[in-house]
PDB file of N, CA and C in Angstrom:
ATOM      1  N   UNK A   1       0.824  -1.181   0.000  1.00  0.00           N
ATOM      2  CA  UNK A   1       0.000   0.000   0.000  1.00  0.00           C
ATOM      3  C   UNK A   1       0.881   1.263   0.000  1.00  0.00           C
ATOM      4  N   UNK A   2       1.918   1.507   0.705  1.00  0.00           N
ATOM      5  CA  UNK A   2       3.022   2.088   1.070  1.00  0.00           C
ATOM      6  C   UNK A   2       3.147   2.510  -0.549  1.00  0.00           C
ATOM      7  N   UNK A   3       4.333   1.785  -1.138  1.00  0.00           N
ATOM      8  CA  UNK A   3       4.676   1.609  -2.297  1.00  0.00           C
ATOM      9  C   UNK A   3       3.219   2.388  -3.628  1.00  0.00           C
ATOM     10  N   UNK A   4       2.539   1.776  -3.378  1.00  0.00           N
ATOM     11  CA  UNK A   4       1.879   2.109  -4.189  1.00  0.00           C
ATOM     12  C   UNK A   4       1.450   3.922  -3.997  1.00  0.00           C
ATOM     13  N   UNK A   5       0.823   4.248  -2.877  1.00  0.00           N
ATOM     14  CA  UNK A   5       1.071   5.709  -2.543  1.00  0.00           C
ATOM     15  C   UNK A   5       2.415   6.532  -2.887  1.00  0.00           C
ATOM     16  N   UNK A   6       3.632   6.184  -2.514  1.00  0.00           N
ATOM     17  CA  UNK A   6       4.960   6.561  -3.029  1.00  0.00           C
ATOM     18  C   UNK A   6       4.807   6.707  -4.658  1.00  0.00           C
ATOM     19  N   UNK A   7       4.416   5.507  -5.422  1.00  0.00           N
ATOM     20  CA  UNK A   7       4.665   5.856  -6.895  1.00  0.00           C
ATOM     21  C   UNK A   7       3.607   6.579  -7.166  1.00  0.00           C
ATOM     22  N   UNK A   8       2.534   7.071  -6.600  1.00  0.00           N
ATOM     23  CA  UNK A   8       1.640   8.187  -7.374  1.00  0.00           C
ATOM     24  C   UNK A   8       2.311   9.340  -7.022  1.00  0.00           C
ATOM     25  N   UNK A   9       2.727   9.475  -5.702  1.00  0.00           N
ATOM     26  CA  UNK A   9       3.150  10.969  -5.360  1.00  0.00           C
ATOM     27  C   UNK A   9       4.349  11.265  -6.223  1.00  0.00           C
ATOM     28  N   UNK A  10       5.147  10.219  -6.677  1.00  0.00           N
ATOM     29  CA  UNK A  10       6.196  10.283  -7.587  1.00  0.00           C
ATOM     30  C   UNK A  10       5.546  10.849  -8.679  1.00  0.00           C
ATOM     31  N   UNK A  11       5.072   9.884  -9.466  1.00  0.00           N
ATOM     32  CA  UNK A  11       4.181  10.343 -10.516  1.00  0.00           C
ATOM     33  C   UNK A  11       4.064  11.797 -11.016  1.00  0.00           C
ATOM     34  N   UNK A  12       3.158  12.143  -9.581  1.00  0.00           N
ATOM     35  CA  UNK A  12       2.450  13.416  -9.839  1.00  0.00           C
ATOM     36  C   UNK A  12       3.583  14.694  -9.859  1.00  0.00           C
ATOM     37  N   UNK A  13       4.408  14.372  -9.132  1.00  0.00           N
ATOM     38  CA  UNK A  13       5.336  15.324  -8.835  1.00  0.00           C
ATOM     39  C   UNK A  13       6.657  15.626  -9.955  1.00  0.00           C
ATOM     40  N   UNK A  14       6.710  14.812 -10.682  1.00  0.00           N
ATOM     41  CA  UNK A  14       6.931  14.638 -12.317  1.00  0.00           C
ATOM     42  C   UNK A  14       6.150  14.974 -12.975  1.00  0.00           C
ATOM     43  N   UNK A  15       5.196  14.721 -12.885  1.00  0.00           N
ATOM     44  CA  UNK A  15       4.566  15.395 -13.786  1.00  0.00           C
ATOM     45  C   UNK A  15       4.065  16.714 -13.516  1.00  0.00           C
ATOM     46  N   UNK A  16       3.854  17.369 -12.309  1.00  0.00           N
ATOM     47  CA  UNK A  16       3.835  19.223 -12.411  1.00  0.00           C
ATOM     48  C   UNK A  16       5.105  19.795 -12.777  1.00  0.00           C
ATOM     49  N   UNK A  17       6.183  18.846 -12.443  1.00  0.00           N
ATOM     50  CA  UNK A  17       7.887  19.750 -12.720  1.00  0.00           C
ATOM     51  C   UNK A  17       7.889  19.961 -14.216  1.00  0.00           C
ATOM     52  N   UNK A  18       6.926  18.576 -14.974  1.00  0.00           N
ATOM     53  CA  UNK A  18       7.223  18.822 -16.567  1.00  0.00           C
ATOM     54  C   UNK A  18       6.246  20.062 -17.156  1.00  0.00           C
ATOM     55  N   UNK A  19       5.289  20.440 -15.971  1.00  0.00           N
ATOM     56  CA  UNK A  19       4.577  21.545 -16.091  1.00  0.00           C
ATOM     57  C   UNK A  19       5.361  23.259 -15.917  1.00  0.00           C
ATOM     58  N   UNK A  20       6.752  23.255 -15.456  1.00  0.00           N
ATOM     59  CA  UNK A  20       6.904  24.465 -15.025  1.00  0.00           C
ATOM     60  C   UNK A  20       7.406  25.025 -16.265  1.00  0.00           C
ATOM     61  N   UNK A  21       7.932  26.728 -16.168  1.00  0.00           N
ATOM     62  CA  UNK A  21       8.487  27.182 -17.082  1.00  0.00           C
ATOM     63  C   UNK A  21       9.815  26.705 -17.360  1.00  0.00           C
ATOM     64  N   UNK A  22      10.743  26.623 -18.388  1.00  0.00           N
ATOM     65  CA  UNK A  22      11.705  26.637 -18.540  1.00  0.00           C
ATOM     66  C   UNK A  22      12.905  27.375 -18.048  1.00  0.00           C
ATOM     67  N   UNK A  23      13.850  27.676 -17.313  1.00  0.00           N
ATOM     68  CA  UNK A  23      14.762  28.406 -16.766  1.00  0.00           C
ATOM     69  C   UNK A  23      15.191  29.424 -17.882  1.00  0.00           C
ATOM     70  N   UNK A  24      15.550  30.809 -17.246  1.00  0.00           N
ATOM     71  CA  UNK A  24      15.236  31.919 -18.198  1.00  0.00           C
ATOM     72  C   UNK A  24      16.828  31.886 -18.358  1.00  0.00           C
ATOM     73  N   UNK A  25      17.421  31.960 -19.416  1.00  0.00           N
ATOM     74  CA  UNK A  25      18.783  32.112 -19.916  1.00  0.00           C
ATOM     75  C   UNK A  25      19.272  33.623 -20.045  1.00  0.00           C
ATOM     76  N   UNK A  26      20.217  34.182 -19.153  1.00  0.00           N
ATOM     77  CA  UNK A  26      20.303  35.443 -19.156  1.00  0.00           C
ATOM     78  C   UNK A  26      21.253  35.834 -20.459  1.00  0.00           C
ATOM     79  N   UNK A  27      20.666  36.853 -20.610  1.00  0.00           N
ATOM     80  CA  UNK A  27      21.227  37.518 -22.094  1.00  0.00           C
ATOM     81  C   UNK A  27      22.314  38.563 -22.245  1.00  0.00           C
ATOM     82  N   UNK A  28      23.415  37.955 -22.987  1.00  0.00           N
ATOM     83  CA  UNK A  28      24.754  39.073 -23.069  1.00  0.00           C
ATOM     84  C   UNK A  28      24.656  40.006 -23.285  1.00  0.00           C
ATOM     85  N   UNK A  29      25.415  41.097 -22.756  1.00  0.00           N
ATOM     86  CA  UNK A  29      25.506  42.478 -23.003  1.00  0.00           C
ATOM     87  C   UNK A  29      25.993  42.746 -23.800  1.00  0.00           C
ATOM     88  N   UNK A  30      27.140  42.130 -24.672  1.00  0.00           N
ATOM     89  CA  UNK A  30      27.991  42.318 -25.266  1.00  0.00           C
ATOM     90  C   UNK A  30      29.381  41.973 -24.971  1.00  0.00           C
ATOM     91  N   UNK A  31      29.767  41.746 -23.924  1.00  0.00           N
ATOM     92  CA  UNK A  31      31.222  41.331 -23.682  1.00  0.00           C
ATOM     93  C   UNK A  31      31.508  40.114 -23.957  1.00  0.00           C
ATOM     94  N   UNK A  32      30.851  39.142 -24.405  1.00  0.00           N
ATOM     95  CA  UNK A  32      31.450  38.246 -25.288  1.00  0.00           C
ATOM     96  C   UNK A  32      31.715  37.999 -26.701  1.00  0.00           C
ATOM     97  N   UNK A  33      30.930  39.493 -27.017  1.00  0.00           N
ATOM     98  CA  UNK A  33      31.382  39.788 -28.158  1.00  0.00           C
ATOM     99  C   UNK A  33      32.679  40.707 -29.033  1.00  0.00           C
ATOM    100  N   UNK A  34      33.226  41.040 -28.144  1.00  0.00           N
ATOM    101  CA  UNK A  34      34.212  41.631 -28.829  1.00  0.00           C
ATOM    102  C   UNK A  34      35.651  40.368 -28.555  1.00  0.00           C
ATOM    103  N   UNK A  35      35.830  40.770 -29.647  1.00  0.00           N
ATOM    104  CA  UNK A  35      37.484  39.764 -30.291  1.00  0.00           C
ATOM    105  C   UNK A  35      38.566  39.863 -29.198  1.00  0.00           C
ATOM    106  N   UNK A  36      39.258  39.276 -29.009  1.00  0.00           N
ATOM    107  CA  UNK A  36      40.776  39.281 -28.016  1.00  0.00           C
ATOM    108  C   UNK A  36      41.242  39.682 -29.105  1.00  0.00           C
ATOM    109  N   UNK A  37      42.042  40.590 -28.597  1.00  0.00           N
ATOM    110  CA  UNK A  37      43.466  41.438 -29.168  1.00  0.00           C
ATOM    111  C   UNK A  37      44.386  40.306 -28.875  1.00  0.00           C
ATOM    112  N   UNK A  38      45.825  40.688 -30.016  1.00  0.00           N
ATOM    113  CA  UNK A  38      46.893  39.760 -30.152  1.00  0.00           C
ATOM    114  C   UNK A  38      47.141  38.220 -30.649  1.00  0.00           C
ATOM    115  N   UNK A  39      45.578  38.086 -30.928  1.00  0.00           N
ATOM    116  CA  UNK A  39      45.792  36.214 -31.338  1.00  0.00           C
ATOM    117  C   UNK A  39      45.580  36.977 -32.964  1.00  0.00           C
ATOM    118  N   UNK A  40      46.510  36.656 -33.986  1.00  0.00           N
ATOM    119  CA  UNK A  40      46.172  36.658 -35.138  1.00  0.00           C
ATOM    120  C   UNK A  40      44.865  35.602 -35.648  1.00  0.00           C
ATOM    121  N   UNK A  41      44.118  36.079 -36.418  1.00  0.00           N
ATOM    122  CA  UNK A  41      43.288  35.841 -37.178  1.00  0.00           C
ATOM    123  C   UNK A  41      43.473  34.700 -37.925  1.00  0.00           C
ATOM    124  N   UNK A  42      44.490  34.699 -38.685  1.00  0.00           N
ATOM    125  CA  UNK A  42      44.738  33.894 -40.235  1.00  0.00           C
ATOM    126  C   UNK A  42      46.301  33.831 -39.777  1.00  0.00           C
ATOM    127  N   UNK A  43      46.934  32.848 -40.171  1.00  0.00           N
ATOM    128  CA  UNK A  43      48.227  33.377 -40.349  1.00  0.00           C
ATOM    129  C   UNK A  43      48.953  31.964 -41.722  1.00  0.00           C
ATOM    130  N   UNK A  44      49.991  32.896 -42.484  1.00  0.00           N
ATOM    131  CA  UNK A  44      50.061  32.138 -43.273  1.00  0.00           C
ATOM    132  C   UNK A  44      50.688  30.623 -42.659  1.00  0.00           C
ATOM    133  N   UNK A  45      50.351  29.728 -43.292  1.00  0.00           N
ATOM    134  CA  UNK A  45      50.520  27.943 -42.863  1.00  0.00           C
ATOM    135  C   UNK A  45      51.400  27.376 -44.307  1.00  0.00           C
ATOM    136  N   UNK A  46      53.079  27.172 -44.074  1.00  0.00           N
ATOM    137  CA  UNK A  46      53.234  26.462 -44.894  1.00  0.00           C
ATOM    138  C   UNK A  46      53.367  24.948 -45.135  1.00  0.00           C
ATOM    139  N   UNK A  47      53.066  24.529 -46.337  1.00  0.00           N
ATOM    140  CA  UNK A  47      52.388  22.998 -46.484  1.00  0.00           C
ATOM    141  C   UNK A  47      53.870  22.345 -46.364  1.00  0.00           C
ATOM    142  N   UNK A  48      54.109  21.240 -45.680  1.00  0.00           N
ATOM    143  CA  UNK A  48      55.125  20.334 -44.890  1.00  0.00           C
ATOM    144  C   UNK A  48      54.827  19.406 -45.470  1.00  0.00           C
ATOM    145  N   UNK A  49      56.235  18.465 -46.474  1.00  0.00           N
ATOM    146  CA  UNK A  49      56.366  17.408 -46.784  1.00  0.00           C
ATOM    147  C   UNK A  49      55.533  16.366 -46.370  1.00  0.00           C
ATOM    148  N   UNK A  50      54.903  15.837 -47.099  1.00  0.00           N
ATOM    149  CA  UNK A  50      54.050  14.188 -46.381  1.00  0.00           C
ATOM    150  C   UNK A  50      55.145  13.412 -46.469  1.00  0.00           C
ATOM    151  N   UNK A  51      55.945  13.018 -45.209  1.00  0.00           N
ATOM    152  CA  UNK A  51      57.536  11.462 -45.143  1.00  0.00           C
ATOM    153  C   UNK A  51      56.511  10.701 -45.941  1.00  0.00           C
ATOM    154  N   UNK A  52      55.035  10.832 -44.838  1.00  0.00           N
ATOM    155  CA  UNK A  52      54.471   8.978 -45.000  1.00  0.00           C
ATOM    156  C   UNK A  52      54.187   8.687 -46.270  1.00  0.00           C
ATOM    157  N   UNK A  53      53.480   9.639 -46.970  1.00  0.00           N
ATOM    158  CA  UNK A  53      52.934   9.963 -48.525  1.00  0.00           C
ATOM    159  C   UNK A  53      54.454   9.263 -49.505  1.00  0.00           C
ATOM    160  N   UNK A  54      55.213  10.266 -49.701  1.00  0.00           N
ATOM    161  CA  UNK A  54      56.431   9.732 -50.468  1.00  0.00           C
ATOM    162  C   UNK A  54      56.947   8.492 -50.343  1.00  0.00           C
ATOM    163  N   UNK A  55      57.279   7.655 -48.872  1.00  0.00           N
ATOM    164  CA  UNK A  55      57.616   7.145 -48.415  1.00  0.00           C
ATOM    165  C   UNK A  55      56.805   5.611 -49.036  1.00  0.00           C
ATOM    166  N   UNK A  56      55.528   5.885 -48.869  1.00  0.00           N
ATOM    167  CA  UNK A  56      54.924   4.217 -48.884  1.00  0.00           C
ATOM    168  C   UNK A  56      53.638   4.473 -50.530  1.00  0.00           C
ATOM    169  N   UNK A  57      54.597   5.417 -51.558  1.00  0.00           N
ATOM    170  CA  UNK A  57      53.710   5.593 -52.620  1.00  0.00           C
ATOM    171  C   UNK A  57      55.166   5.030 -53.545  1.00  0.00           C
ATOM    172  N   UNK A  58      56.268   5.038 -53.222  1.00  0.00           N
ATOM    173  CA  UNK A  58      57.336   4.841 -53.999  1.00  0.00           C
ATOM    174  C   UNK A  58      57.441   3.515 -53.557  1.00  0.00           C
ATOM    175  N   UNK A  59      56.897   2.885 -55.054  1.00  0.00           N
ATOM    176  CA  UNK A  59      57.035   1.383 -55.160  1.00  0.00           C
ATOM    177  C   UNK A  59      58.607   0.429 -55.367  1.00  0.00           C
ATOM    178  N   UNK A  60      59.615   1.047 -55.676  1.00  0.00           N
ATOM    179  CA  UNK A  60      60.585   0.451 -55.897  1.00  0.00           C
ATOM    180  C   UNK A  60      61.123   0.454 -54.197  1.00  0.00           C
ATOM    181  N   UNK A  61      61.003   1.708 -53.391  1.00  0.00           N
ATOM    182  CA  UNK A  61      61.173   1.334 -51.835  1.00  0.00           C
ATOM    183  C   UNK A  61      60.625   0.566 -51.153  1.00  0.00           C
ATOM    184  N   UNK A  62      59.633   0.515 -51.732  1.00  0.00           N
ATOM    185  CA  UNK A  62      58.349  -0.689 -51.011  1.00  0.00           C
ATOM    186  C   UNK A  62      59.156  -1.706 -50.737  1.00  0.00           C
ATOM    187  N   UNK A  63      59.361  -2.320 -52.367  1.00  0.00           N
ATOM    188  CA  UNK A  63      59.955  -3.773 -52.900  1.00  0.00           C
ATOM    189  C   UNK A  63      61.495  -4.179 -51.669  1.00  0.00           C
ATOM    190  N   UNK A  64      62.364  -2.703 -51.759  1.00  0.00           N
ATOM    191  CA  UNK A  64      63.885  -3.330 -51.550  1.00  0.00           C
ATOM    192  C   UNK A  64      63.377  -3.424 -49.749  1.00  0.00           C
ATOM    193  N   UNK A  65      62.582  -2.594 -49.001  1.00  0.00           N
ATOM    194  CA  UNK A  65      62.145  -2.665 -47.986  1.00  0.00           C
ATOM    195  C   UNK A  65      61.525  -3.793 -47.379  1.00  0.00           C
ATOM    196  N   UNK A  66      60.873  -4.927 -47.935  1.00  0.00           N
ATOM    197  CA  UNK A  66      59.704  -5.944 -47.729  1.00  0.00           C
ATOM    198  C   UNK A  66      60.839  -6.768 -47.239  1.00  0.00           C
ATOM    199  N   UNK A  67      60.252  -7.180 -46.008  1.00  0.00           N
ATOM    200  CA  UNK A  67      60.394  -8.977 -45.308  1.00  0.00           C
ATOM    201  C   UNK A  67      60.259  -9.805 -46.264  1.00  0.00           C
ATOM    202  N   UNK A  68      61.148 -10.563 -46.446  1.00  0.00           N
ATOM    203  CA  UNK A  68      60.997 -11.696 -47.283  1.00  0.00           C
ATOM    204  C   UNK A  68      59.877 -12.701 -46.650  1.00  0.00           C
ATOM    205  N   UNK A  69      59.231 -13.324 -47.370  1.00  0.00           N
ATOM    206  CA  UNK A  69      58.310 -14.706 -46.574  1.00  0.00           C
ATOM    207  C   UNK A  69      59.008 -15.722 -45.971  1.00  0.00           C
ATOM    208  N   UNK A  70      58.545 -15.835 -44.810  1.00  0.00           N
ATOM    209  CA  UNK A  70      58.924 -17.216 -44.749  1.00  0.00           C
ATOM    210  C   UNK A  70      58.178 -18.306 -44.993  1.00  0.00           C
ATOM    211  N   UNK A  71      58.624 -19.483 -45.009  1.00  0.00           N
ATOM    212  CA  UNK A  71      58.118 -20.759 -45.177  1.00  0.00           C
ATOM    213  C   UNK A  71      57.646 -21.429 -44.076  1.00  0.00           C
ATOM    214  N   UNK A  72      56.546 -21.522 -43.839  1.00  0.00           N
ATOM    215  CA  UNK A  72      55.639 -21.971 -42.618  1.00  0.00           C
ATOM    216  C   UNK A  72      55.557 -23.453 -43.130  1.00  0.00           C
ATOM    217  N   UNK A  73      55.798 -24.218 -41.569  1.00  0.00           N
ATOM    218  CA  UNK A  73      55.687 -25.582 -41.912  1.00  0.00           C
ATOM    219  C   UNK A  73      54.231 -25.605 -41.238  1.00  0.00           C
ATOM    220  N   UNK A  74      53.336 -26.969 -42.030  1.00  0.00           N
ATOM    221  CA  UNK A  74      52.596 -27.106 -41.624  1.00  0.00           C
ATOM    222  C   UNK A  74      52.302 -27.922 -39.702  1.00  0.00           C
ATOM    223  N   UNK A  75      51.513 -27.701 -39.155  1.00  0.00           N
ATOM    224  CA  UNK A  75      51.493 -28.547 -37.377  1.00  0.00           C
ATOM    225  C   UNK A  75      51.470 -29.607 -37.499  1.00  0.00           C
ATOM    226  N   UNK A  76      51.186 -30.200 -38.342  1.00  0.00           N
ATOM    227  CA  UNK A  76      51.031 -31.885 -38.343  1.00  0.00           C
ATOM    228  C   UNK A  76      52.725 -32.354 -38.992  1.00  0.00           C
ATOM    229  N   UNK A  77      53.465 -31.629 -39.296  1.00  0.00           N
ATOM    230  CA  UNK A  77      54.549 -32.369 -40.063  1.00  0.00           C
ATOM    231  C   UNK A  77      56.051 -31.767 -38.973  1.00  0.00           C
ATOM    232  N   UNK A  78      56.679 -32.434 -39.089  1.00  0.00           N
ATOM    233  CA  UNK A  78      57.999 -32.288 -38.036  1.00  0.00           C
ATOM    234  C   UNK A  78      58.128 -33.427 -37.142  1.00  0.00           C
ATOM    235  N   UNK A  79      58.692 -33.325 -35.740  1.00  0.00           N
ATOM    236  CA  UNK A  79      59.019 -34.662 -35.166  1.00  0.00           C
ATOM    237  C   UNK A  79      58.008 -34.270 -33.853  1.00  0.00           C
ATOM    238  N   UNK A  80      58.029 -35.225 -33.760  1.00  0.00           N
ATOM    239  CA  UNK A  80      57.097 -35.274 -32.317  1.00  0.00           C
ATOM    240  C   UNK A  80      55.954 -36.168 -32.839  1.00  0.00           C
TER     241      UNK A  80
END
């Protein structure tokens, strides 16, 4: 009985909170609108070699670079 009284008063009390106004968001004056002085804006960016680009697009480096395979024996063959 307990329980059951508890979840209506729950209930209800959820459901007037989903009744209230929304919290009023106070509105800038303006001081977040003006810019900081001293941080440049733009500044020129020069474009930096890609290593990785050159590096793994040049196929003849690829080749002299590569692990050779090895030869995997199969589990069933050897001693034991």
């Amino acid at each position: 009985m307990r329980k059951t009284i508890l979840a209506w008063i729950s209930i209800s009390l959820l459901g007037l909170a989903a009744c209230q106004k929304p919290a009023s968001v106070p509105e800038l004056d303006g001081a977040m609108a003006t810019p900081v002085k001293g941080i440049p804006v733009s500044q020129k960016i020069e474009p930096q070699e890609n290593y990785c680009l050159s590096c793994h697009s040049n196929q003849e480096q690829l080749i002299a670079a590569a692990k050779p395979e090895e030869e995997v024996e199969a589990e069933s063959s050897g001693a034991g």
